[in-house]
Protein backbone atom coordinates (compact mmCIF):
# COMPACT_ATOMS: atom_id res chain seq x y z
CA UNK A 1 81.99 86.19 113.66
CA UNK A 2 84.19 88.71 115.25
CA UNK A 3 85.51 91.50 113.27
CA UNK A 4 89.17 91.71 112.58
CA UNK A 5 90.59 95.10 113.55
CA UNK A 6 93.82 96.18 112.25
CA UNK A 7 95.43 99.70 111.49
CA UNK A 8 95.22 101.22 108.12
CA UNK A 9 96.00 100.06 105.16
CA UNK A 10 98.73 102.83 103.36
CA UNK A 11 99.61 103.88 100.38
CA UNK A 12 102.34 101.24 100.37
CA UNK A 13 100.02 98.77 100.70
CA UNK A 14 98.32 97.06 97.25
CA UNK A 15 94.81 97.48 96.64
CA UNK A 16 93.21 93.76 96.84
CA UNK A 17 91.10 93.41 94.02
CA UNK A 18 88.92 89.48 95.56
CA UNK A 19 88.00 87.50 92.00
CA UNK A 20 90.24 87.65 89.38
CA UNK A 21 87.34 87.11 86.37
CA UNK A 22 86.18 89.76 83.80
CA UNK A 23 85.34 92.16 86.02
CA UNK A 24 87.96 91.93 88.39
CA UNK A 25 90.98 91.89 85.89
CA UNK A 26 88.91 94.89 84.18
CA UNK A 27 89.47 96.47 87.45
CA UNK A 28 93.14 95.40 87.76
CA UNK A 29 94.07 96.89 84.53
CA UNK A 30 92.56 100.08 84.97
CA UNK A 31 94.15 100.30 88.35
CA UNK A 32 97.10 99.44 87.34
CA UNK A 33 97.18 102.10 84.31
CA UNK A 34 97.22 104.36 87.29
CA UNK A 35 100.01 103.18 88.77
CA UNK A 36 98.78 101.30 91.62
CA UNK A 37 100.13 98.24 92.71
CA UNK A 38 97.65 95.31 92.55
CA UNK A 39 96.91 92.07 94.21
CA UNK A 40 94.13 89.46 92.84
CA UNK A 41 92.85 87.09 95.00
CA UNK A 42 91.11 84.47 92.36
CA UNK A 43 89.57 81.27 94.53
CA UNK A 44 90.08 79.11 91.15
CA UNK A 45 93.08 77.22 89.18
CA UNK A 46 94.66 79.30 86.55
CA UNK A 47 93.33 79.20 82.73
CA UNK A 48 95.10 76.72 80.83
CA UNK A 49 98.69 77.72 78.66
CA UNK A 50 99.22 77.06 74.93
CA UNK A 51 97.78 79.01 71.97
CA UNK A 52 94.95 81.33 72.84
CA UNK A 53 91.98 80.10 70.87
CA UNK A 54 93.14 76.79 71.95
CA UNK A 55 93.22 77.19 75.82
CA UNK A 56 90.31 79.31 75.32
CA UNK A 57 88.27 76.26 74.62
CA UNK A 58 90.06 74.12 76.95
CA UNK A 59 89.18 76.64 79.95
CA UNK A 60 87.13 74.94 82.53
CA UNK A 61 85.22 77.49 85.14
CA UNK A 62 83.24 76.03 87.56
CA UNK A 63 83.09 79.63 89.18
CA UNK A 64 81.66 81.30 86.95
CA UNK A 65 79.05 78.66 85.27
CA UNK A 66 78.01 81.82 82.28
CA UNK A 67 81.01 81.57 81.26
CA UNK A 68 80.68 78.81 78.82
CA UNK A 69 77.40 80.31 77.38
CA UNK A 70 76.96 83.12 74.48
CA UNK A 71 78.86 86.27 75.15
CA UNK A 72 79.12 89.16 73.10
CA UNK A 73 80.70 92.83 73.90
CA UNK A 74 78.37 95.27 72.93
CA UNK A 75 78.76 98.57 71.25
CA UNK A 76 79.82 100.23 75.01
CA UNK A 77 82.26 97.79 75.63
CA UNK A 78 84.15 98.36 72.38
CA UNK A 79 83.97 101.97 72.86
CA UNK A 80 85.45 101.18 76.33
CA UNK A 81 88.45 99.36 74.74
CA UNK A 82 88.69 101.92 71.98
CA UNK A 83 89.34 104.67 74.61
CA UNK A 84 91.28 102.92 77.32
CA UNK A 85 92.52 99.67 75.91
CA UNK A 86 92.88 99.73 72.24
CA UNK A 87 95.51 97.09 72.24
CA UNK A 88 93.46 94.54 73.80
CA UNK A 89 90.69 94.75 71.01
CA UNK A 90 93.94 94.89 68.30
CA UNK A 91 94.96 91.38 70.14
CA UNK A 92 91.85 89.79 70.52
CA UNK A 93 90.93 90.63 65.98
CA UNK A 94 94.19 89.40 65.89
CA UNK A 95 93.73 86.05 67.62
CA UNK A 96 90.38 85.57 65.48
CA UNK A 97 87.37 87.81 67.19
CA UNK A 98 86.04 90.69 65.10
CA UNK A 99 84.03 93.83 64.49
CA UNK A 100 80.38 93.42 63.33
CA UNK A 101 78.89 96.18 61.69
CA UNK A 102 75.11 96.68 63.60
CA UNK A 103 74.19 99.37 60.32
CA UNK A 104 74.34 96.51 58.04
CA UNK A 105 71.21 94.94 59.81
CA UNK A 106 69.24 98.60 59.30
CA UNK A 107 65.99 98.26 57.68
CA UNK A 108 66.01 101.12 55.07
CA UNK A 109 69.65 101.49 53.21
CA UNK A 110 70.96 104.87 53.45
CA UNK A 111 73.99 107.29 54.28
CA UNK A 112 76.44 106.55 57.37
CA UNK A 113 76.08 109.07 60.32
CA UNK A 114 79.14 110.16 61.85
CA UNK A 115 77.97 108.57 65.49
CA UNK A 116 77.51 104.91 63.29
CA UNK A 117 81.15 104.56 64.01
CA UNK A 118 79.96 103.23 67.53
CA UNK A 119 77.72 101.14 66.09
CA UNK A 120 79.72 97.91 66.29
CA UNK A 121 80.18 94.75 68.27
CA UNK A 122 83.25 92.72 68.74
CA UNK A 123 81.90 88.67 68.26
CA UNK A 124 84.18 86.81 70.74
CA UNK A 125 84.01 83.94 73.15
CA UNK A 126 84.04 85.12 76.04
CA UNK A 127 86.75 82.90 77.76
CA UNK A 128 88.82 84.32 74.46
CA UNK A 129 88.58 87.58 75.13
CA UNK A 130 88.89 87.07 79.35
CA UNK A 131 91.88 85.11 78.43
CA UNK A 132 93.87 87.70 76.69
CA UNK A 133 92.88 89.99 79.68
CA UNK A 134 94.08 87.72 82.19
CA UNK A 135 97.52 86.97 79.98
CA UNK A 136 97.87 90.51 80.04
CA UNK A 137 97.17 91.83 83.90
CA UNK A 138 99.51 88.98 84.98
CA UNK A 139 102.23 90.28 82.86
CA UNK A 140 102.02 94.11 84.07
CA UNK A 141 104.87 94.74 86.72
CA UNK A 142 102.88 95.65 90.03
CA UNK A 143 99.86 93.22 89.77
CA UNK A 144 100.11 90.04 91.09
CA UNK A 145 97.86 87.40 91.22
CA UNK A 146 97.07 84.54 93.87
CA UNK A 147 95.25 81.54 92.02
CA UNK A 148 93.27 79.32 94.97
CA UNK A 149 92.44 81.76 97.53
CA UNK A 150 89.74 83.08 99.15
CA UNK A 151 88.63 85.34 101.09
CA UNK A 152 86.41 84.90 104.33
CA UNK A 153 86.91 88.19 106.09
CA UNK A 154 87.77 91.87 105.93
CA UNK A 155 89.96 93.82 108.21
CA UNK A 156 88.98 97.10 109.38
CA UNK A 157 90.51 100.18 111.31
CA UNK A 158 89.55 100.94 115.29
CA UNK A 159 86.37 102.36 114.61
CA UNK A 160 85.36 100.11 112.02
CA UNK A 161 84.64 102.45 109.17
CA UNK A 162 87.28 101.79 107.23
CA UNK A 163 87.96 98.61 105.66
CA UNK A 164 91.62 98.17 105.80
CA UNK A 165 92.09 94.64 104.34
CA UNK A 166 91.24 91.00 104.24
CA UNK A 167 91.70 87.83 105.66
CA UNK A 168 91.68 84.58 103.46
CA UNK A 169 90.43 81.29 104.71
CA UNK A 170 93.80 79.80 106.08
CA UNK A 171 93.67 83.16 108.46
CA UNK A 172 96.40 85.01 106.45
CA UNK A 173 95.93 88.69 106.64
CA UNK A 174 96.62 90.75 103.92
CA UNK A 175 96.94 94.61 104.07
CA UNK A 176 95.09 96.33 101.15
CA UNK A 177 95.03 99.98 100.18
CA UNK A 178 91.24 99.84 99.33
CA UNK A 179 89.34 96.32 98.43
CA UNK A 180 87.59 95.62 95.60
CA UNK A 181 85.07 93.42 95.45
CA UNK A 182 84.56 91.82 92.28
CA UNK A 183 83.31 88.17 93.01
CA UNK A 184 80.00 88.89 90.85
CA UNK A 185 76.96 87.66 91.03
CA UNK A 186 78.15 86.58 94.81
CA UNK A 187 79.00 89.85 95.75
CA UNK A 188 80.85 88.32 98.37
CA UNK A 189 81.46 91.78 100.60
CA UNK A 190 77.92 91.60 101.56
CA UNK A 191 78.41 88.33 103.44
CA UNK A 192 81.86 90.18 104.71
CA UNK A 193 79.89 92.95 106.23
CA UNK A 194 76.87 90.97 107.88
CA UNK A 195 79.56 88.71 109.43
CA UNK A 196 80.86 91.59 111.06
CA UNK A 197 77.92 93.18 112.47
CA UNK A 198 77.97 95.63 110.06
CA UNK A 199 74.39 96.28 108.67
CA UNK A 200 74.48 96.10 104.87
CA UNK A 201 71.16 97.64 103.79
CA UNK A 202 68.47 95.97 101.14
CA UNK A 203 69.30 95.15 97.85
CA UNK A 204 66.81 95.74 94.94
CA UNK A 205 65.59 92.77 92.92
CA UNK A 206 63.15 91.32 90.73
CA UNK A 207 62.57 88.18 89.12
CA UNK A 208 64.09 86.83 85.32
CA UNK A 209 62.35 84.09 85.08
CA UNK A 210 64.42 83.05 82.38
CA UNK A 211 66.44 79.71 81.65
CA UNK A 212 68.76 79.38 78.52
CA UNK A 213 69.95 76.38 76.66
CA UNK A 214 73.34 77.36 74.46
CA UNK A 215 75.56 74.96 72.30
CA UNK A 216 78.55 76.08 70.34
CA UNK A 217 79.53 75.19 66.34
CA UNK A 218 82.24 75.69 64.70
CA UNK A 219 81.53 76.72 60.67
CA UNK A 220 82.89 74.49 58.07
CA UNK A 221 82.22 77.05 55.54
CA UNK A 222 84.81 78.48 53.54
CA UNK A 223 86.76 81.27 55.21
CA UNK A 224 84.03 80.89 57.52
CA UNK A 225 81.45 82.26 55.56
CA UNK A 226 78.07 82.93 57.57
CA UNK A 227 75.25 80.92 56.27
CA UNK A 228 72.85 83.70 56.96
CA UNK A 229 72.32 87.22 57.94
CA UNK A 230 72.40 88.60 60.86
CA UNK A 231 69.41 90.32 61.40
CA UNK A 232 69.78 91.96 64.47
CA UNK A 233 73.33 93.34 63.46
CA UNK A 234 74.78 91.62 66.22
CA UNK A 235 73.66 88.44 66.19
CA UNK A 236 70.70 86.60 63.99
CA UNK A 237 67.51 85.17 65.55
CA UNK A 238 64.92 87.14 67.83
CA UNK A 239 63.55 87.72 70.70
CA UNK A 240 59.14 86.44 70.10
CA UNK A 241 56.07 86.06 71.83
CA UNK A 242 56.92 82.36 73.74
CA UNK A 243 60.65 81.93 73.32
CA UNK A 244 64.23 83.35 72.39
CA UNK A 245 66.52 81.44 69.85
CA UNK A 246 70.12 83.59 68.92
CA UNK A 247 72.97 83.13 67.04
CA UNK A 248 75.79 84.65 68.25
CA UNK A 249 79.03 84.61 66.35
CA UNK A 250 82.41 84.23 67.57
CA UNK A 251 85.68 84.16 67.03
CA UNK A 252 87.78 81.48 64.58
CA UNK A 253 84.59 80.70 63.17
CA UNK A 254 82.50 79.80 66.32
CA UNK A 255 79.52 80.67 67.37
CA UNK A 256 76.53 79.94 69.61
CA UNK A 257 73.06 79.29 69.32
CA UNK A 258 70.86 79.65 72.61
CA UNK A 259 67.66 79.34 73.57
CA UNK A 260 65.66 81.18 76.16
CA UNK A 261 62.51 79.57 77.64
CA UNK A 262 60.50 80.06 80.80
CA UNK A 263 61.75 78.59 83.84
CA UNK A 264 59.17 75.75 85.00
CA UNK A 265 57.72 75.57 81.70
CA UNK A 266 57.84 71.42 81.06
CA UNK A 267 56.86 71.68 77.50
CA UNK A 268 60.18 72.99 76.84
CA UNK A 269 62.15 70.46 79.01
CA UNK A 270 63.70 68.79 75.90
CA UNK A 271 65.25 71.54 74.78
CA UNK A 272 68.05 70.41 77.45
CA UNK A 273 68.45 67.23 75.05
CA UNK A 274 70.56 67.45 71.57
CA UNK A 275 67.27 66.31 69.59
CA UNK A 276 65.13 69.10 71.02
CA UNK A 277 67.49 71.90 70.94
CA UNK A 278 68.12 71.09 67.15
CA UNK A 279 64.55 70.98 66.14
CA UNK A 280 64.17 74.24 68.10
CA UNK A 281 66.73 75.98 66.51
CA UNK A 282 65.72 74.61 62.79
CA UNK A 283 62.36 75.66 63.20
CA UNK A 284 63.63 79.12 64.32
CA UNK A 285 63.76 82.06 61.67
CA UNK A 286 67.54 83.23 61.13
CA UNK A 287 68.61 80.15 63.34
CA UNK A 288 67.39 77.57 61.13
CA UNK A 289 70.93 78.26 58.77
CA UNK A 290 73.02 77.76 61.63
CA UNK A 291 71.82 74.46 62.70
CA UNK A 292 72.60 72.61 59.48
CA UNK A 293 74.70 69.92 60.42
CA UNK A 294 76.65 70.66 56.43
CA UNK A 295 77.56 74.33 57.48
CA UNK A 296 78.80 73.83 61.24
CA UNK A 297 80.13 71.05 63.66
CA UNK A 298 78.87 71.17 67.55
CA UNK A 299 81.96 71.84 69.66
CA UNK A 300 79.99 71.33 72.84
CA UNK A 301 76.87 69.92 74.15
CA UNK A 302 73.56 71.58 75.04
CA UNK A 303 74.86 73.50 78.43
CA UNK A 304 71.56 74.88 80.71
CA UNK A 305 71.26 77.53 82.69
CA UNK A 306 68.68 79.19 85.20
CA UNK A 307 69.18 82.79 85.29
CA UNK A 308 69.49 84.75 88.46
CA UNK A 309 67.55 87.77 89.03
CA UNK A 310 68.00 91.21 88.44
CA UNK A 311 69.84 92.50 91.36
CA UNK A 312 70.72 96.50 92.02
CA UNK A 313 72.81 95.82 95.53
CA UNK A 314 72.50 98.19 98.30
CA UNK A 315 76.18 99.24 98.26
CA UNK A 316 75.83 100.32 94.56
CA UNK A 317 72.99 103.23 96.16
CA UNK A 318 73.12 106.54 96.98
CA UNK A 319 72.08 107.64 100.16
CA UNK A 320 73.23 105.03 102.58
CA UNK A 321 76.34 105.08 104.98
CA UNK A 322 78.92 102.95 103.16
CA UNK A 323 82.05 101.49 104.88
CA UNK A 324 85.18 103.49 103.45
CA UNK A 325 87.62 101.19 101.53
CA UNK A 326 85.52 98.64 100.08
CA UNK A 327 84.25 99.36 96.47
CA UNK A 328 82.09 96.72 94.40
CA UNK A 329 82.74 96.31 90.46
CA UNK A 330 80.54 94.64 87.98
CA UNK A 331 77.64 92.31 88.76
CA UNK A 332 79.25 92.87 92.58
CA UNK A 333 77.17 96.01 92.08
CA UNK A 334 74.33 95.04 89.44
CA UNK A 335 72.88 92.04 88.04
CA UNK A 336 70.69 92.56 84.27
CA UNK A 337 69.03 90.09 82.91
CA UNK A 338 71.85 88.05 80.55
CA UNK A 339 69.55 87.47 77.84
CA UNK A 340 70.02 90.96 76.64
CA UNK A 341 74.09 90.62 76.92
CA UNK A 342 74.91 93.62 78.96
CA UNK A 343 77.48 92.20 81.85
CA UNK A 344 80.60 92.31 80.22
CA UNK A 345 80.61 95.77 78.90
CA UNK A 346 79.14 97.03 81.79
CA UNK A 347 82.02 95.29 83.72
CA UNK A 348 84.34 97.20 81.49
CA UNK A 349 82.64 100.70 81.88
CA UNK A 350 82.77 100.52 85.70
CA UNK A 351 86.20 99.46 86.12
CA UNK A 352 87.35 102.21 84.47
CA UNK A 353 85.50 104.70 85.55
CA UNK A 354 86.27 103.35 88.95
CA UNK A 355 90.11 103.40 88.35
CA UNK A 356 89.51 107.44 87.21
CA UNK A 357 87.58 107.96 90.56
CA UNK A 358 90.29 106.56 92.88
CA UNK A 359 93.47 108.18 91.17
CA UNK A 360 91.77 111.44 91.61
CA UNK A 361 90.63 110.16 95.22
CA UNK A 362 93.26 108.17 96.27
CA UNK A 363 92.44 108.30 100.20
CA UNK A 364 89.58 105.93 101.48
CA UNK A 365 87.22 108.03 102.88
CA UNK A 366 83.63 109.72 102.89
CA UNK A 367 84.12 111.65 99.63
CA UNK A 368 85.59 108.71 97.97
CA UNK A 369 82.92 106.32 98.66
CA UNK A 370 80.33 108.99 98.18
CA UNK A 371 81.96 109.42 94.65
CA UNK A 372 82.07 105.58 94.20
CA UNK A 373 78.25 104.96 94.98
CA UNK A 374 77.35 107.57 92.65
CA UNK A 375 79.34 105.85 89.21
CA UNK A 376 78.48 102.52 90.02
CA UNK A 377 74.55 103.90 90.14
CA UNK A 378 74.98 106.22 87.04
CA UNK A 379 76.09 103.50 85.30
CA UNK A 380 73.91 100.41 86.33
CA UNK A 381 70.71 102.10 87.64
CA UNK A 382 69.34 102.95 84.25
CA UNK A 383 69.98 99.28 83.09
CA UNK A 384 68.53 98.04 86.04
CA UNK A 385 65.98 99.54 85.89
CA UNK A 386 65.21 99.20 81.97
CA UNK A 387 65.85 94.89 82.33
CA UNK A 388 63.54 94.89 85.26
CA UNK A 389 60.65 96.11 83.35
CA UNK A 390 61.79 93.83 79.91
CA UNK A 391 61.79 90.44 81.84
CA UNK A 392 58.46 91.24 83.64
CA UNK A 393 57.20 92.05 80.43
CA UNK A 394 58.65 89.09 78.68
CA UNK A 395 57.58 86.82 81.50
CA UNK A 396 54.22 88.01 81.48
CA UNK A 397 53.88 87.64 77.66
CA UNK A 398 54.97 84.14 77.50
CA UNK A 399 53.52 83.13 80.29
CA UNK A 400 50.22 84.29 78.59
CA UNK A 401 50.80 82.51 75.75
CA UNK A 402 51.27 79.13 77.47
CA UNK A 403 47.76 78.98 79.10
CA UNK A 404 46.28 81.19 75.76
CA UNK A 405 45.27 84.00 77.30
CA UNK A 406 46.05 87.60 77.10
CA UNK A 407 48.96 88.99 78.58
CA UNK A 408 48.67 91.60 81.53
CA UNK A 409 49.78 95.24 81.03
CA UNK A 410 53.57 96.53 82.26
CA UNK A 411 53.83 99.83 83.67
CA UNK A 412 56.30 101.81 81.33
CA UNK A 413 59.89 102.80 83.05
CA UNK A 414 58.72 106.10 83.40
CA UNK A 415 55.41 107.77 82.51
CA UNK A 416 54.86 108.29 78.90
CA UNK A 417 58.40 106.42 78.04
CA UNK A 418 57.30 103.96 74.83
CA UNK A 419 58.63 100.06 75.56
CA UNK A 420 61.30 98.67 73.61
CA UNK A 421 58.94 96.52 71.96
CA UNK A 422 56.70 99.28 70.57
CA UNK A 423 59.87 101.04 69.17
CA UNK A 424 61.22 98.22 67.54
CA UNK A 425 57.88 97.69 65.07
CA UNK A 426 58.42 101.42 64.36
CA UNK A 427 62.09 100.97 63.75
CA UNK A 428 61.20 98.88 60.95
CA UNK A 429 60.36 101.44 58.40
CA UNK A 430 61.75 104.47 60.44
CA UNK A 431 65.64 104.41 60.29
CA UNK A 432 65.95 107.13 63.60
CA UNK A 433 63.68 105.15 65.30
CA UNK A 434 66.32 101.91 64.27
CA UNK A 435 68.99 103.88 65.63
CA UNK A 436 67.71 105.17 69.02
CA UNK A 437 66.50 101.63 69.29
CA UNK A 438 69.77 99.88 68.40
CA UNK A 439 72.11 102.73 70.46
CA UNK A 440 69.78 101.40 73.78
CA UNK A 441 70.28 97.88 72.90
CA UNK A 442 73.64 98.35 72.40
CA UNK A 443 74.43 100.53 75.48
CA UNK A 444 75.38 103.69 73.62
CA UNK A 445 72.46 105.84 75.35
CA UNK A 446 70.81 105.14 78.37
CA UNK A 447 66.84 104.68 77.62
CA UNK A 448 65.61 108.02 78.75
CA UNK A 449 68.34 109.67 76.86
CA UNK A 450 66.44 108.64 74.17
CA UNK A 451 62.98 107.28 74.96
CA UNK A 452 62.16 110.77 76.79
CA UNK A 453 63.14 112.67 73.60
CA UNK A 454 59.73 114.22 72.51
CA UNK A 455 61.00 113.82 69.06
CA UNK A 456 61.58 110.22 69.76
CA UNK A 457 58.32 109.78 71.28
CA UNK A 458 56.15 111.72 68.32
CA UNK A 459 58.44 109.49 65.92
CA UNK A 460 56.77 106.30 67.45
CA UNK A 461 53.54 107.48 68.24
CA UNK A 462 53.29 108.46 64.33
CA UNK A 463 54.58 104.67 63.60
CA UNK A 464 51.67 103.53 65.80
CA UNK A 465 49.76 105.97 63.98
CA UNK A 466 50.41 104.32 60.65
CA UNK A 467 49.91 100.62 61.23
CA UNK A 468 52.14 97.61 61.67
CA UNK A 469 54.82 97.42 59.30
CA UNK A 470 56.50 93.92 58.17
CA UNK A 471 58.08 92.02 60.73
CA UNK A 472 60.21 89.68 58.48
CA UNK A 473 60.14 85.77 59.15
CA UNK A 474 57.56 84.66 61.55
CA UNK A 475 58.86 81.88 64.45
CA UNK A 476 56.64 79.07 64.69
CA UNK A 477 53.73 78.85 67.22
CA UNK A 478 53.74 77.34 70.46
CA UNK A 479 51.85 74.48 69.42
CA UNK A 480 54.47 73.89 66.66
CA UNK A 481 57.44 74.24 68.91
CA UNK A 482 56.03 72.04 71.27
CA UNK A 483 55.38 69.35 68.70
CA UNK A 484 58.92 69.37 67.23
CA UNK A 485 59.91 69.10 70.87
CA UNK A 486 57.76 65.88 70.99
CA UNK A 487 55.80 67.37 73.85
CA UNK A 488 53.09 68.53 71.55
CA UNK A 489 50.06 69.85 73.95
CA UNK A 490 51.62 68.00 77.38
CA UNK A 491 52.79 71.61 79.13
């Protein structure tokens, strides 16, 4: 394909944010808080009208097939709406999501710490929440928003090192100030560039290995009463040695369990079909509450998904020549592994911080892509980096335990960092080593701003020191899980 070459896009011209989902209407609002004029190009229908928790349910998106899975926002991503968008998280408790308190899940009762006030997440359906964000950006004066189009090229000035706008698959051309890609885990500007002979560099990328099974309830329970706690402050459930099963609550009184399994692993095949998931998830410590057909009522059915990989893409890196103009946002940039529910807030950190960069750099340039490349790898690198080493771990454990054998060593992170795993048993009895833990699984603090602590470190080290400590409710064993699944030893 031949690239298009145009003059530059000006100042009068909108920026042209492609994909109007999470991400991209993140990106829009943030932009648009800076007073630049927005356009959306969204390749989908619009999300249905009527009462929000309503149409939230009714929302159909084929393009983005995680979107009718478990979502929560963690701790960052409230923190991002606290500072930038408190409005959106006073709408969305008001339409039925709310704050969960991660202390109450802390192992040894004691006195709040002033930084515990970050310590919560807000339990939401996703589609609720991305609803109220859509509602919103199509209401601001300056944004508009083109439902069912797409885009199949990008526009560029005379020397082609500038991108200067796009063109959409019926050939329109549409002038843009800068473009935003923010078509997620497509990342669609990568195809953009190769098409025009402009080399696009190697991503970075390692394997899940990971497919997830989620259904969604609605609680029958009085005022909508949880039937049991939620042990990892969050959500209730956990993460053990062969599978994942979560709870995550919602909002109005929904919530979703999932289940994680290996991908190719037949003995867990029937967890695709209502009879296995339910066994699963009755047979699964903090689940088992959830699943009682007397406390909740399925609103779906069992939905599967294969999960991509983890993906750092080579225009969210330093140290490559990047094309001026066009700026990735969310998974566009970085794909973590989804089990661990960092995507959205993520989403939300980087369009801000992105908005910040280009009011203070509003000419597309060297020193503004520079300066674009460097937030989106300060704030996805670390994450990247952190979920590449927590699926190969997780693979490699339950991959051991389905032929019996003993799993293979992970390199740590970085030398002499402890794993996530090792903390957590220590976080049991030690309540810093709960909240270092929790603030990384939460997004508060990257890992090695608090893994390479040599505090931290001596505090687990002396937990390894004394022994294992209880681990609370045991999940069954493989053998068991299989059996309930009526596969018994036929993996």
């Amino acid at each position: 394909m031949t690239a298009r070459v145009d003059g530059p896009g000006t100042a009068a011209s909108p920026v042209v944010v492609v994909g109007g989902s999470f991400a991209g209407l993140a990106t829009a609002l943030a932009l648009a808080g800076h007073g630049f004029r927005v356009r959306i190009l969204e390749r989908s229908a619009p999300p249905p009208e009527g009462p929000v928790a309503e149409a939230a349910g009714l929302w159909d998106r084929p393009t983005v097939p995680q979107s009718d899975h478990s979502h929560i926002l963690t701790s960052l991503g409230v923190r991002v709406l606290r500072r930038s968008a408190p409005w959106l998280l006073e709408k969305a408790m008001a339409e039925g999501a709310r704050l969960l308190d991660i202390t109450e899940a802390a192992p040894v009762a004691g006195p709040r710490e002033p930084a515990d006030y970050d310590l919560v997440a807000l339990a939401a359906r996703r589609t609720l929440l991305e609803l109220l964000l859509y509602r919103a950006v199509r209401d601001l004066p300056g944004v508009t928003l083109d439902h069912g189009t797409t885009v199949r090229s990008l526009l560029f000035d005379p020397p082609r090192s500038r991108v200067t706008g796009v063109v959409t698959e019926h050939g329109k051309r549409l002038p843009a100030r800068f473009v935003v890609d923010a078509t997620g885990r497509r990342a669609a500007s990568l195809s953009w560039l190769a098409d025009a002979g402009i080399p696009v560099g190697e991503d970075l990328m390692a394997p899940t290995r990971l497919r997830c099974f989620s259904r969604f309830y609605r609680l029958s329970t009085h005022g909508y009463a949880l039937p049991g706690p939620l042990n990892r402050g969050n959500a209730a459930g956990g993460i053990w040695d062969h599978y994942a099963a979560v709870v995550h609550p919602a909002d109005n009184g929904t919530f979703a369990i999932s289940i994680g399994a290996p991908t190719g692993d037949t003995g867990t095949h029937p967890l695709r079909t209502t009879a296995g998931f339910t066994a699963a998830a009755r047979l699964s410590p903090y689940v088992a509450p959830f699943a009682d057909e007397r406390i909740a009522t399925p609103l779906t059915g069992i939905r599967a998904i294969t999960t991509p990989p983890n993906i750092l893409r080579s225009t969210a890196r330093p140290g490559r020549w990047q094309v001026a103009g066009l700026l990735p946002v969310g998974e566009a940039a970085c794909v973590t592994d989804p089990l661990y529910g960092r995507g959205m807030s993520l989403a939300l950190q980087h369009a801000f911080a992105l908005a910040e960069l280009l009011a203070s750099y509003p000419e597309a340039g060297a020193a503004q892509s520079e300066r674009a490349v460097r937030i989106a790898d300060r704030i996805h690198r670390p994450w990247f980096e952190q979920a590449v080493h927590d699926s190969r771990a997780r693979a490699r454990l339950w991959g051991a335990r389905a032929e019996n054998t003993a799993p293979p060593p992970v390199p740590p992170v970085a030398s002499g960092r402890p794993a996530l795993a090792e903390v957590a048993s220590g976080a049991v009895g030690d309540t810093t080593l709960w909240r270092g833990l929790v603030r990384i699984l939460m997004g508060l603090n990257t890992p090695a701003e608090i893994l390479d602590s040599a505090d931290f470190r001596a505090r687990v080290r002396a937990a390894r020191a004394a022994g294992d400590a209880p681990t609370g409710l045991l999940p069954p064993t493989r053998a068991e899980l299989l059996s309930a699944l009526g596969t018994g030893g036929r993996d």
